[in-house]
Protein backbone atom coordinates (compact mmCIF):
# COMPACT_ATOMS: atom_id res chain seq x y z
CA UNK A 1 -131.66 36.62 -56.06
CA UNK A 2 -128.71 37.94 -58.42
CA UNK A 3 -125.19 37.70 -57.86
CA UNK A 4 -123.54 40.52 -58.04
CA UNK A 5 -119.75 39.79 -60.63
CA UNK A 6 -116.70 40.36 -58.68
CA UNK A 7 -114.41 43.68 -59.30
CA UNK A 8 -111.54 42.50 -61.55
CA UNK A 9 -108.81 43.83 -59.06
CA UNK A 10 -110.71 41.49 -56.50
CA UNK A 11 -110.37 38.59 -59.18
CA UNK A 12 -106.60 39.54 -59.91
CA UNK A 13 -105.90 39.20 -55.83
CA UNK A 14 -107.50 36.39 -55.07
CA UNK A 15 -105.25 35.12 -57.91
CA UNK A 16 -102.39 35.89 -56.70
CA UNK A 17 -103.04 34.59 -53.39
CA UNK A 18 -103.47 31.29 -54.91
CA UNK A 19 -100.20 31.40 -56.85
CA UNK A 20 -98.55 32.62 -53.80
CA UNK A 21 -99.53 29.59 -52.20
CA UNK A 22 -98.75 27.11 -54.78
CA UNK A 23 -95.06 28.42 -54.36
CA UNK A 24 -94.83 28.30 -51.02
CA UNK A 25 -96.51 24.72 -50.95
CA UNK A 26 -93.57 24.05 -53.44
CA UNK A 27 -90.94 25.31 -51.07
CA UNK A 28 -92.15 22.99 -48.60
CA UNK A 29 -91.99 19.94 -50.83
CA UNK A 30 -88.61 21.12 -51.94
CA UNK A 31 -87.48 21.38 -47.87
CA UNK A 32 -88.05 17.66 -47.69
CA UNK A 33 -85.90 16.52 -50.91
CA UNK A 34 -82.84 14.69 -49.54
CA UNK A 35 -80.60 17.71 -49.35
CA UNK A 36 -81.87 19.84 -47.64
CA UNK A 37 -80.77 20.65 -43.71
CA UNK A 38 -82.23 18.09 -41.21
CA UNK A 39 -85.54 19.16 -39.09
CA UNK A 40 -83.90 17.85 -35.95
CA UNK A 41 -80.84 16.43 -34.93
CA UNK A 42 -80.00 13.03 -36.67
CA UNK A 43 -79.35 9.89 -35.23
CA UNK A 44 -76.47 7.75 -35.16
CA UNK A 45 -76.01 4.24 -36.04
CA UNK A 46 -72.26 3.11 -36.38
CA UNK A 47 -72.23 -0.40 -37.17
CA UNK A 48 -68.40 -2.42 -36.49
CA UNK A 49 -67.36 -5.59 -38.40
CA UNK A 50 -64.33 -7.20 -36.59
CA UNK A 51 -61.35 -8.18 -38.46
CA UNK A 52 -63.28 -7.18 -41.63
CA UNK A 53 -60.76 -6.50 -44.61
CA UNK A 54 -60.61 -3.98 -47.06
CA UNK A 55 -60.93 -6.25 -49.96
CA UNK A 56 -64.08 -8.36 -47.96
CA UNK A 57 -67.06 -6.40 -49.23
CA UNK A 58 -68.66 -6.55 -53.08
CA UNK A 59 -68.58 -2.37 -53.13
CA UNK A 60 -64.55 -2.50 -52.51
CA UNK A 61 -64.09 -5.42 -55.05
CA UNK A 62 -64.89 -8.79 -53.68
CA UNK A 63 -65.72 -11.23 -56.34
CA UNK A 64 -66.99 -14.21 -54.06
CA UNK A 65 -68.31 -13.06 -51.07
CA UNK A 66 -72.07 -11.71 -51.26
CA UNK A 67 -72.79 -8.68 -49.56
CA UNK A 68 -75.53 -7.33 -51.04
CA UNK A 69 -76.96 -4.53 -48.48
CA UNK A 70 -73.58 -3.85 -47.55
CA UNK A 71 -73.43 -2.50 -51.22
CA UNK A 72 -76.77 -0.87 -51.61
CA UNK A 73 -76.07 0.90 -48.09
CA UNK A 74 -72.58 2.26 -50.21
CA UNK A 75 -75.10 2.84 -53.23
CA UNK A 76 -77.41 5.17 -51.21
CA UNK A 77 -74.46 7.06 -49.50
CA UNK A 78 -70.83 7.62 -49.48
CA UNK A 79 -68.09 5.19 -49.76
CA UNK A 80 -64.51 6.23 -48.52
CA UNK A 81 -61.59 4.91 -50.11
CA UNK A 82 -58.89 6.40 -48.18
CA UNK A 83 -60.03 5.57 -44.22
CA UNK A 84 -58.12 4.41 -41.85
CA UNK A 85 -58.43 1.90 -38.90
CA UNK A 86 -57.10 3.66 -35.46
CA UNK A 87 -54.88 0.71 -34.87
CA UNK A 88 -54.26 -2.43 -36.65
CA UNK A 89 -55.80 -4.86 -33.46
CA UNK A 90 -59.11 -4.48 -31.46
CA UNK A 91 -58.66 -2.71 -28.38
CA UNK A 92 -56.50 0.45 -29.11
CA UNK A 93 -58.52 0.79 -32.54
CA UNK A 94 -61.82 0.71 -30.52
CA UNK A 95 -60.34 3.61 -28.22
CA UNK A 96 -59.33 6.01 -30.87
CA UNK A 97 -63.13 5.35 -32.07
CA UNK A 98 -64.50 6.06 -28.76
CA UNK A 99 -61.88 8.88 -27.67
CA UNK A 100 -61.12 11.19 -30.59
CA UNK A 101 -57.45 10.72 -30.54
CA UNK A 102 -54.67 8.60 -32.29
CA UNK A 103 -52.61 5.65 -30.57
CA UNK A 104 -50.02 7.95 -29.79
CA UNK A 105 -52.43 10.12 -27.22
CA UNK A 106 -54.94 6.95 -25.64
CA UNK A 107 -53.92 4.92 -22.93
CA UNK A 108 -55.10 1.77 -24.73
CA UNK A 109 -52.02 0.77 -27.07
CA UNK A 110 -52.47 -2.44 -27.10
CA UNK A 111 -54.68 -5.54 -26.59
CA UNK A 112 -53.19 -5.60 -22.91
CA UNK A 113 -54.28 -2.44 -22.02
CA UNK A 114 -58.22 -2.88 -21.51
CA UNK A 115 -59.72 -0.07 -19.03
CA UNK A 116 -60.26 3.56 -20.11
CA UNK A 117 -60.06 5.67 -17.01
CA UNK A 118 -62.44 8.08 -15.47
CA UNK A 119 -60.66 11.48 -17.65
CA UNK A 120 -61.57 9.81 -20.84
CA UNK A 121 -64.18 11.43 -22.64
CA UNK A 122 -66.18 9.52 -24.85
CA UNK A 123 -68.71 10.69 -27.80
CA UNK A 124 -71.21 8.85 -25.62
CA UNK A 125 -70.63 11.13 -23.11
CA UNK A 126 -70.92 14.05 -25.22
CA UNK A 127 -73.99 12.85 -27.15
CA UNK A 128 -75.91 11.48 -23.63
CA UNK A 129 -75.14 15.12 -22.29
CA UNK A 130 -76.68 17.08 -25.23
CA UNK A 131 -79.83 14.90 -25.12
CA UNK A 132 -79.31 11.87 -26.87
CA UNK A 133 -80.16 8.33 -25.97
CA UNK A 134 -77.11 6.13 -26.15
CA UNK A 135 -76.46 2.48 -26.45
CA UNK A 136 -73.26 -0.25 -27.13
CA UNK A 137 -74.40 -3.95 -28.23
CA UNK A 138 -71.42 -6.35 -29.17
CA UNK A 139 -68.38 -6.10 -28.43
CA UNK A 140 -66.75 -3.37 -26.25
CA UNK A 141 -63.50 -4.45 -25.20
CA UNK A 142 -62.60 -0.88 -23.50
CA UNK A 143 -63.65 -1.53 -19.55
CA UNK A 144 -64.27 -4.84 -17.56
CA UNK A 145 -66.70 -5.36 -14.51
CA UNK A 146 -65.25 -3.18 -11.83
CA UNK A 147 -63.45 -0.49 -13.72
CA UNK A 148 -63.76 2.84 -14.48
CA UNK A 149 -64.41 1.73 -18.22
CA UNK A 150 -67.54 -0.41 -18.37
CA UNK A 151 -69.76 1.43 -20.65
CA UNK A 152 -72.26 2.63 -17.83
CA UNK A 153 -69.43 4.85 -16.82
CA UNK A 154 -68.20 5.74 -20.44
CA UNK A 155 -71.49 7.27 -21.92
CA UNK A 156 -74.19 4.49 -22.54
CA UNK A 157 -77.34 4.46 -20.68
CA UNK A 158 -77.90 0.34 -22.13
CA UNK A 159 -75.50 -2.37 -22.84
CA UNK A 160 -75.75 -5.27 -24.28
CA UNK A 161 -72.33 -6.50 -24.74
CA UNK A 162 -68.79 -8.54 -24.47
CA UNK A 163 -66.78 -6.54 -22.08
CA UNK A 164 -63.70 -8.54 -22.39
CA UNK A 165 -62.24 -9.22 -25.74
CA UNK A 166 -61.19 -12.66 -25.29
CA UNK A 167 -64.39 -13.95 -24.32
CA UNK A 168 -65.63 -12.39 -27.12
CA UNK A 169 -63.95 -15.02 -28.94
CA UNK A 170 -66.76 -17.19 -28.65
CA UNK A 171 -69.57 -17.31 -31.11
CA UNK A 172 -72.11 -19.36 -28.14
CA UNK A 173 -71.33 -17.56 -25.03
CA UNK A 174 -72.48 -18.43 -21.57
CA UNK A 175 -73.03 -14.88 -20.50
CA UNK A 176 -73.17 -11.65 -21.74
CA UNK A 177 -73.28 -8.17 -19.89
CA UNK A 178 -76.31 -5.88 -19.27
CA UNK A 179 -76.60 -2.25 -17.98
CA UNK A 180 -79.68 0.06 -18.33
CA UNK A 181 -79.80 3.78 -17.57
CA UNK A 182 -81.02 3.27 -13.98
CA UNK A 183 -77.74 1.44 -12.94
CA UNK A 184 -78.86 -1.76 -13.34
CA UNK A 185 -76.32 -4.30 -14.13
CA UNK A 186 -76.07 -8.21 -14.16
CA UNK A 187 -74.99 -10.87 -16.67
CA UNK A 188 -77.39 -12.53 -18.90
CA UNK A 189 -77.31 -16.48 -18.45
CA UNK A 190 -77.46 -18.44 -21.47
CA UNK A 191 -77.92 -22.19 -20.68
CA UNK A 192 -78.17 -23.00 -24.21
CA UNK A 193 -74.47 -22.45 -24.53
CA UNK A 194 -73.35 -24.09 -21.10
CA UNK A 195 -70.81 -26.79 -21.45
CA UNK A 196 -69.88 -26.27 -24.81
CA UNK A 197 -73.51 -26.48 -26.04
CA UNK A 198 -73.99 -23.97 -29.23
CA UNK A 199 -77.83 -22.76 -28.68
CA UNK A 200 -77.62 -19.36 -29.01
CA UNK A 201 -75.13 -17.50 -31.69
CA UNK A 202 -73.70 -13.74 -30.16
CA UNK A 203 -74.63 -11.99 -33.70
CA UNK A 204 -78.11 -13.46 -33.64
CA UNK A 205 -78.45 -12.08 -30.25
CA UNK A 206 -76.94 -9.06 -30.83
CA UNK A 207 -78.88 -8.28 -34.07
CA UNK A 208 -82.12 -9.15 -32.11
CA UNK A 209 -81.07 -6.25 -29.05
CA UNK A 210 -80.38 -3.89 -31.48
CA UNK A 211 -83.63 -3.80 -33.50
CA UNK A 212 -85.02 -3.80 -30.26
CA UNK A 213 -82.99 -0.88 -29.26
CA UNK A 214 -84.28 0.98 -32.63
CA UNK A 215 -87.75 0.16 -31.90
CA UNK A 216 -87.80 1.77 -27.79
CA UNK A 217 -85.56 5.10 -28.77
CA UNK A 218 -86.79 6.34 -32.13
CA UNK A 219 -87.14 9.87 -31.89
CA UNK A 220 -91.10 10.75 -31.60
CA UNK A 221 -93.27 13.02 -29.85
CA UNK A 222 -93.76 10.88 -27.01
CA UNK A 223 -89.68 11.41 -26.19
CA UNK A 224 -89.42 14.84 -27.58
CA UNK A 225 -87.97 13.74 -30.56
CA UNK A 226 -84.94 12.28 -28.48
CA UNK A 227 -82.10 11.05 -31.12
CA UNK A 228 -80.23 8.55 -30.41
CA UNK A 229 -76.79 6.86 -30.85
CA UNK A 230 -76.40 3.25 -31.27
CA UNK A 231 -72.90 1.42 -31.71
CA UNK A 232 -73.41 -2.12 -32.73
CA UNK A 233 -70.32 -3.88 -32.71
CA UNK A 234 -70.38 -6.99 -34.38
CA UNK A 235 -67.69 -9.77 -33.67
CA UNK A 236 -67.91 -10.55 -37.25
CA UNK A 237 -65.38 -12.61 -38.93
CA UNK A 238 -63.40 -12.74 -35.93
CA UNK A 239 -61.62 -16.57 -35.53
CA UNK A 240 -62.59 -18.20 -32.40
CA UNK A 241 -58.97 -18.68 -31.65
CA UNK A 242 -59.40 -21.26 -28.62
CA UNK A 243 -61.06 -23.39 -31.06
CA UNK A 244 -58.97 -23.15 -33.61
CA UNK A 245 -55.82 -23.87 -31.31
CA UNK A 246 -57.97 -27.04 -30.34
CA UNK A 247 -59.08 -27.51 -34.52
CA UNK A 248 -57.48 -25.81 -36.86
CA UNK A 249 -60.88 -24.06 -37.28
CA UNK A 250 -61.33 -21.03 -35.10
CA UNK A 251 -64.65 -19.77 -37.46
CA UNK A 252 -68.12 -20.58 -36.22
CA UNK A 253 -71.00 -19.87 -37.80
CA UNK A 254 -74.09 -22.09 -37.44
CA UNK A 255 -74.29 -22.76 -40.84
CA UNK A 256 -71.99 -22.10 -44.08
CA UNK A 257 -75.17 -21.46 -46.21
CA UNK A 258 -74.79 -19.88 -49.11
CA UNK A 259 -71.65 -21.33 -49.92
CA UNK A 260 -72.14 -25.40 -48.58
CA UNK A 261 -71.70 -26.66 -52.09
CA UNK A 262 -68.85 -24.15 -52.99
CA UNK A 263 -65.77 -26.48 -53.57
CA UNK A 264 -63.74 -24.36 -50.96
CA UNK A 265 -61.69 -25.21 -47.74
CA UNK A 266 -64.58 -25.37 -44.98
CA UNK A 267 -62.83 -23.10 -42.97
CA UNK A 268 -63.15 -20.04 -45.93
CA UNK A 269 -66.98 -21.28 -46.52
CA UNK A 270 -67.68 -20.41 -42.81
CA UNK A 271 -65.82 -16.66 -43.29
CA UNK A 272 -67.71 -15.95 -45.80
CA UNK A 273 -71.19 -17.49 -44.73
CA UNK A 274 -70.19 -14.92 -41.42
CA UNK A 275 -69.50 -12.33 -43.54
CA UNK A 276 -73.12 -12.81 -45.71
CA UNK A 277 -74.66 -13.29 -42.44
CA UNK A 278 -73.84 -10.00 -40.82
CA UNK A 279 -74.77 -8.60 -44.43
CA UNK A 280 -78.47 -10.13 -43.78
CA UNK A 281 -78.16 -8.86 -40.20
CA UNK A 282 -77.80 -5.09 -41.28
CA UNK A 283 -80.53 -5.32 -43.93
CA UNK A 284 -82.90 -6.02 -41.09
CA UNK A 285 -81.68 -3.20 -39.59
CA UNK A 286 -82.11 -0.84 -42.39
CA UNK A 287 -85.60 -2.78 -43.30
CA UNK A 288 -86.70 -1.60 -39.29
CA UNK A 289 -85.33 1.48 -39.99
CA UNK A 290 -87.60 2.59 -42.68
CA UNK A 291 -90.64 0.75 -40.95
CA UNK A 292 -90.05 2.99 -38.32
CA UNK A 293 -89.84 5.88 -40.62
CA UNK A 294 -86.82 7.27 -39.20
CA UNK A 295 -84.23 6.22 -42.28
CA UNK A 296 -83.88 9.03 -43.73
CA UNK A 297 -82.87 11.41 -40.44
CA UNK A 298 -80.68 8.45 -38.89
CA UNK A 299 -77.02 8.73 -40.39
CA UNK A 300 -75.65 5.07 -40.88
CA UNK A 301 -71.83 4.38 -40.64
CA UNK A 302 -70.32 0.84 -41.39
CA UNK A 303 -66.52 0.59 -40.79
CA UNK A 304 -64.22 -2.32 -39.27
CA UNK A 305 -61.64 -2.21 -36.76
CA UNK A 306 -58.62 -3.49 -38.48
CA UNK A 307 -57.33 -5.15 -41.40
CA UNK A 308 -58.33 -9.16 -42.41
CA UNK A 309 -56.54 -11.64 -39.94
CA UNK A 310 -54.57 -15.40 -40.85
CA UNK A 311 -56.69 -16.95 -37.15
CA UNK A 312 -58.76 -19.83 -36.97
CA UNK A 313 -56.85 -21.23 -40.12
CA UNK A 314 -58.06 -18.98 -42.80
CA UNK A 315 -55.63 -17.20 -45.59
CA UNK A 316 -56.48 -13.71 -46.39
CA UNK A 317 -55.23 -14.35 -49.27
CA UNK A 318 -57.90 -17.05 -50.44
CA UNK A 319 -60.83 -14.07 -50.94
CA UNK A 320 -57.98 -11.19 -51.85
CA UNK A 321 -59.11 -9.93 -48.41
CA UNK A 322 -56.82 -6.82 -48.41
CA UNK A 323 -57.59 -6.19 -52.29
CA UNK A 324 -54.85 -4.12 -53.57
CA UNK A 325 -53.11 -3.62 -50.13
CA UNK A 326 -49.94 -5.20 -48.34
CA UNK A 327 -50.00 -6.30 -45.56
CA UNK A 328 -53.25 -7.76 -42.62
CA UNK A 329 -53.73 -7.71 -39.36
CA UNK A 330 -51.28 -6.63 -37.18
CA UNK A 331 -48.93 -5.17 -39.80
CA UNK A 332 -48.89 -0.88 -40.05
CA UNK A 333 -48.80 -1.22 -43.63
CA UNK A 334 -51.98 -0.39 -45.57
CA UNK A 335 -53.74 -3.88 -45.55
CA UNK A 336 -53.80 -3.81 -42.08
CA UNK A 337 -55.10 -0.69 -41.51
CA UNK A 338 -57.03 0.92 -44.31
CA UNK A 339 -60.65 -0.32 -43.87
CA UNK A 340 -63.97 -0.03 -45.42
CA UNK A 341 -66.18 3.49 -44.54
CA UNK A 342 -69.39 3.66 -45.64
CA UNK A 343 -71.76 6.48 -44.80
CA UNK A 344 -75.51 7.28 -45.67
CA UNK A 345 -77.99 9.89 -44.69
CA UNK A 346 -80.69 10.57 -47.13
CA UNK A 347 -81.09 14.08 -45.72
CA UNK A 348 -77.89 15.08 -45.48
CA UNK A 349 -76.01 13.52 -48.37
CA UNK A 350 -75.96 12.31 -52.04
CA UNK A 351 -76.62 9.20 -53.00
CA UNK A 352 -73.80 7.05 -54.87
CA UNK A 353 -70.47 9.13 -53.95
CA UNK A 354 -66.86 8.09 -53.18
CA UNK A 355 -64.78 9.94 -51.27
CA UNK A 356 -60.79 9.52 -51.77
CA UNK A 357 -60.24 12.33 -48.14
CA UNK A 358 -57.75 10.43 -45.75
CA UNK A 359 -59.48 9.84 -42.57
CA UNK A 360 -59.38 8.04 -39.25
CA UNK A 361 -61.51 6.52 -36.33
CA UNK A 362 -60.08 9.71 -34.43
CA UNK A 363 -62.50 11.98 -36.79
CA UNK A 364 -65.78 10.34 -35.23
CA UNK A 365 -65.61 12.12 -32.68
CA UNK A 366 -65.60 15.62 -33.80
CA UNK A 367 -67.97 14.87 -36.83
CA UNK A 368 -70.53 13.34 -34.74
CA UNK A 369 -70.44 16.10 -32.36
CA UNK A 370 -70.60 18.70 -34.78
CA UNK A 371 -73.37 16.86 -36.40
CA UNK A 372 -75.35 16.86 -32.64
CA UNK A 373 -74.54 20.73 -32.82
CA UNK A 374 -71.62 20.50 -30.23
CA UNK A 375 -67.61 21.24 -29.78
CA UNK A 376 -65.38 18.68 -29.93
CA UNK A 377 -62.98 18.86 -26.58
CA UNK A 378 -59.74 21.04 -27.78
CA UNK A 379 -57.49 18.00 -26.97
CA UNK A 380 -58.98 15.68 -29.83
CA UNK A 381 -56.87 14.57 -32.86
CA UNK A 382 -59.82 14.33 -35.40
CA UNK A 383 -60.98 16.51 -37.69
CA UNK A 384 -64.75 17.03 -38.53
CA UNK A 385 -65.30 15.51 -42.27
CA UNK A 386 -69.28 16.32 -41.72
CA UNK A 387 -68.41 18.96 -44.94
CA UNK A 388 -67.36 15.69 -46.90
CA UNK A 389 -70.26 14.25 -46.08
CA UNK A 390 -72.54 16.78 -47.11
CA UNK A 391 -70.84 17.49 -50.39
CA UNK A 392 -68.58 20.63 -49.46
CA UNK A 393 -65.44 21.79 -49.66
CA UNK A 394 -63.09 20.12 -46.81
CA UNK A 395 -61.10 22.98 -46.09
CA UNK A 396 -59.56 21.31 -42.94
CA UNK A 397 -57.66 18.69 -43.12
CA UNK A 398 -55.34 16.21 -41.55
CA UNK A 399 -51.05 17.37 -42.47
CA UNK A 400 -50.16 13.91 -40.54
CA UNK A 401 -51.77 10.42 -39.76
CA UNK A 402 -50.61 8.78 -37.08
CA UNK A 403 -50.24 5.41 -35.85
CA UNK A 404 -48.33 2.91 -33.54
CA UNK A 405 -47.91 -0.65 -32.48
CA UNK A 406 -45.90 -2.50 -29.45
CA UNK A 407 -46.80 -6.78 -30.24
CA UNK A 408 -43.31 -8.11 -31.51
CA UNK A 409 -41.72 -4.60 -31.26
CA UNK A 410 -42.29 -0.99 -31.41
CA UNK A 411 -43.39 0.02 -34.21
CA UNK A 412 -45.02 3.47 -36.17
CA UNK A 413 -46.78 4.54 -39.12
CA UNK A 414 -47.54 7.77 -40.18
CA UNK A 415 -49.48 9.03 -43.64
CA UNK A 416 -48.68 12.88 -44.74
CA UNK A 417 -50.66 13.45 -48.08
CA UNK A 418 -49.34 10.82 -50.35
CA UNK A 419 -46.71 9.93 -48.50
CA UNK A 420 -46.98 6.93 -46.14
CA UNK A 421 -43.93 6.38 -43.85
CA UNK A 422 -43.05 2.40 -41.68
CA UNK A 423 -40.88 2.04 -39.19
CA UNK A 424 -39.49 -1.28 -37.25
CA UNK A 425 -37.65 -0.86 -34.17
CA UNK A 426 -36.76 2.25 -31.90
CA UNK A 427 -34.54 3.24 -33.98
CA UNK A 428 -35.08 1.74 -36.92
CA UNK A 429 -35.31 3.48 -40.36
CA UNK A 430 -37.86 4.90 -42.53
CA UNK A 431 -39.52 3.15 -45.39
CA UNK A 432 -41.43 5.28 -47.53
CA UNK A 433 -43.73 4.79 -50.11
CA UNK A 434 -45.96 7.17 -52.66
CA UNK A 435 -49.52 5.64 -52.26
CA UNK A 436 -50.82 7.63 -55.54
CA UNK A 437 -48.05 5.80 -57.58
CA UNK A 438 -47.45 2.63 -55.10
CA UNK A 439 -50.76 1.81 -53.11
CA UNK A 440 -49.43 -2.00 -52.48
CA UNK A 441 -46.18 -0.46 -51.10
CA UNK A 442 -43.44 -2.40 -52.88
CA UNK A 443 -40.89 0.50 -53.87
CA UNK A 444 -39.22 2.48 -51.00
CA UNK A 445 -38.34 5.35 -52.02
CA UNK A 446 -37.09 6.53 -48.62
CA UNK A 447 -33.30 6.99 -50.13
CA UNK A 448 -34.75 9.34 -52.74
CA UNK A 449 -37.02 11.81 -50.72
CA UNK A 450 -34.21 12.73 -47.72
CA UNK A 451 -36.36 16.07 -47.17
CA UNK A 452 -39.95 14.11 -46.83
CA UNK A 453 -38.12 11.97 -44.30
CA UNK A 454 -36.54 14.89 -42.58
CA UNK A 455 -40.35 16.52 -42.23
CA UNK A 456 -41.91 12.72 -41.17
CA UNK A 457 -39.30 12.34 -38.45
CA UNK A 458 -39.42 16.29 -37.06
CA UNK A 459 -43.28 15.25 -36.91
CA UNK A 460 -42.25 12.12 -34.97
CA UNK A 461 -40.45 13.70 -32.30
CA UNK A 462 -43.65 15.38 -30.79
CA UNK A 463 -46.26 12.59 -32.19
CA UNK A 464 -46.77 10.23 -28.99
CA UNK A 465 -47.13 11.47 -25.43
CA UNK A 466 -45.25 9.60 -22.61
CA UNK A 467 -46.79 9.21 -19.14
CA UNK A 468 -46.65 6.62 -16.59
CA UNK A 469 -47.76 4.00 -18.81
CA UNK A 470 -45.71 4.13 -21.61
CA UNK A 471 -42.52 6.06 -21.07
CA UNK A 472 -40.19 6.45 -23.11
CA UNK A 473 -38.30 3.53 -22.34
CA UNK A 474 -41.15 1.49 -23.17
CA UNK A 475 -40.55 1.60 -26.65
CA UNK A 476 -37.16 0.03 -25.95
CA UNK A 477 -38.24 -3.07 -23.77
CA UNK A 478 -41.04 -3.61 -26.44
CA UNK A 479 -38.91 -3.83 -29.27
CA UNK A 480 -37.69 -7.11 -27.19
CA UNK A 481 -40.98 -8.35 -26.76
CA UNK A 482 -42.72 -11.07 -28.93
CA UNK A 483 -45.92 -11.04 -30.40
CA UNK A 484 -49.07 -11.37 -28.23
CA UNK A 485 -51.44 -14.22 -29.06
CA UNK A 486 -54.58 -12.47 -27.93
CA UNK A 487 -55.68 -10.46 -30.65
């Protein structure tokens, strides 16, 4: 039998079929480079070190302290240079994170003030109502047993977690909190750690839950693909400050390895073996990540809640924990509140970028809900910086930053481009500084810039709301109040 040759034109078409093909097969492969939009919805993993300073990790400067994933997490993503804290102590900090809105507009000012109350809309409570599955493990600090603020009522269908921020002092607890997404709650024994006994450490525990976590939610077909949103607060390298009352040496870890033959005081070998443990911590995280094959559609965020603190017996100043800033803990000027932000999404983003935009806790809120595809409420403070992240233009951004403070006094900050303006007292005046020319704040300039002040205290008039809580003449008694001792 003979085989009869093919027209040409038939030859010619069946070519270009094949090169038409070959493109689009190239197309496809080009859809899944890094860059390009997300197939689904991403998922969230915010990771919070506790007391963690600017100066504390190797990608912001740190000579001794090893934190080697820390760094290649800032090497595969963005690093911000310019973020801020929403508060320089735990609690109000946490509930600008949680709420969208600066320390003038929460209820939670201070370490005092511990419940949010049935109006206040978390992200969790966005992100669980658009679909996602949403969890808190650590410390929460926002809502105790009983309130309208434990986290079953704020947004997260599990926790795994330190309600109260005091007990989260302690490294070997004898309890810890549980909720699930059917109501269940209860308090998780640990006998190891009765009478003083140190058998189980919180970060172990809490690293343990949260691969856990990332194991039972990753989006796949068998959940639709559900995304989920996962805030891991560490208590890491919080002081212990019973202990150190008791010591002199508020930080436990269970070992100070790598350091143990460094000729340092004890009490800086255990902040920093903390600090390199919770490094190891989150690369198990990111190592589960990818063996779950959901890395590179889960955006990762690593922040802290405040500036570096003096507890427990360790100086700040013994690992340049603020690096170039004045100030820790507690104080409004830039050590104690600009913090590390680090941010990576290998579909979203480009690897190996800093990012000098001025930002705050208060702009989680509406990024991650424009990132689920939803509206922030109207009422928030933040600002989306999801077009930072992604390498665009930020057209929006913030005029004023604001913060304030009532341990020891009333006090408020506020940042307006370059400018960053302190105040002491009710009344007192206005420091100013120029962070592009002064970033450790040593020159006010205040007497020199009369119309910058006149702008920063028009702003300062309508910056805070008064209610019930904290009315006007709260900022008065405060200024005659001393420092708490629970940070």
């Amino acid at each position: 039998m003979k085989f009869m040759r093919p027209p040409k034109n038939l030859i010619t078409l069946v070519l270009a079929v094949c090169v038409g093909l070959l493109a689009l097969c190239s197309a496809n492969a080009q859809a899944t480079e890094p860059h390009a939009p997300a197939p689904r919805r991403p998922s969230i993993l915010f990771i919070l070190a506790d007391d963690l300073g600017y100066g504390d990790l190797g990608c912001y400067g740190q000579q001794k302290i090893k934190t080697p994933n820390i760094d290649k997490l800032a090497a595969e993503g963005m690093r911000f240079t310019s973020c801020y804290a929403g508060s320089t102590v735990c609690a109000p900090s946490r509930a600008t994170l949680m709420l969208g809105k600066h320390t003038g507009h929460v209820r939670i000012r201070g370490n005092s003030d511990q419940s949010l109350q049935g109006d206040d809309v978390t992200i969790a409570e966005l992100l669980k109502a658009s679909g996602y599955s949403t969890g808190i493990i650590g410390k929460w600090g926002l809502g105790e047993e009983g309130t309208s603020g434990v986290p079953g009522k704020k947004g997260f269908d599990e926790c795994f977690a330190f309600l109260n921020q005091t007990e989260a002092h302690n490294y070997y607890p004898p309890f810890l909190y549980q909720s699930d997404s059917q109501g269940n709650r209860r308090r998780v024994m640990y006998s190891e750690n009765a009478d003083g006994q140190k058998g189980k450490y919180a970060p172990d525990l809490f690293t343990e839950t949260s691969l856990n976590f990332l194991r039972l939610n990753r989006p796949t077909q068998f959940n639709k693909y559900r995304p989920f949103f996962l805030y891991l607060a560490y208590t890491i390298p919080h002081a212990n400050n019973e202990l150190g009352k008791k010591t002199g040496n508020g930080m436990e870890v269970p070992s100070d390895a790598p350091y143990s033959s460094e000729p340092w005081p004890q009490v800086e070998k255990n902040k920093a073996a903390m600090i390199t443990r919770m490094d190891n911590d989150i690369g198990q995280l990111m190592e589960k990540l990818k063996e779950l094959k959901i890395d590179n559609n889960t955006i990762v965020i690593f922040a802290s809640d405040n500036g570096p603190h003096k507890e427990g017996g360790v100086d700040p100043k013994y690992f340049k924990s603020s690096g170039p800033l004045r100030g820790i803990k507690r104080d409004l000027y830039e050590g104690g509140i600009r913090v590390p932000l680090i941010v990576r999404w290998p579909w979203g983003m480009k690897a190996g970028t800093t990012s000098d935009l001025p930002c705050a806790f208060w702009d989680f809120l509406p990024t991650a809900a424009e990132i689920a595809r939803l509206s922030p409420p109207k009422d928030s403070d933040g600002i989306s910086i999801l077009p930072t992240l992604m390498g665009k233009t930020q057209t929006n951004r913030h005029e004023f930053l604001y913060w304030e403070f009532h341990e020891g006094g009333f006090k408020q900050a506020v940042r307006m481009g370059d400018w960053k303006a302190v105040r002491h007292g009710v009344d007192g005046p206005l420091e100013l500084y120029n962070l592009k020319a002064d970033l450790g704040e040593q020159d006010n300039v205040a007497d020199k810039n009369p119309e910058v002040v006149g702008k920063i205290e028009a702003y300062l008039k309508t910056a805070r709301t008064t209610d019930e809580r904290w009315p006007a003449k709260t900022m008065a008694e405060n200024a005659k109040q001393p420092a708490e001792t629970v940070p």
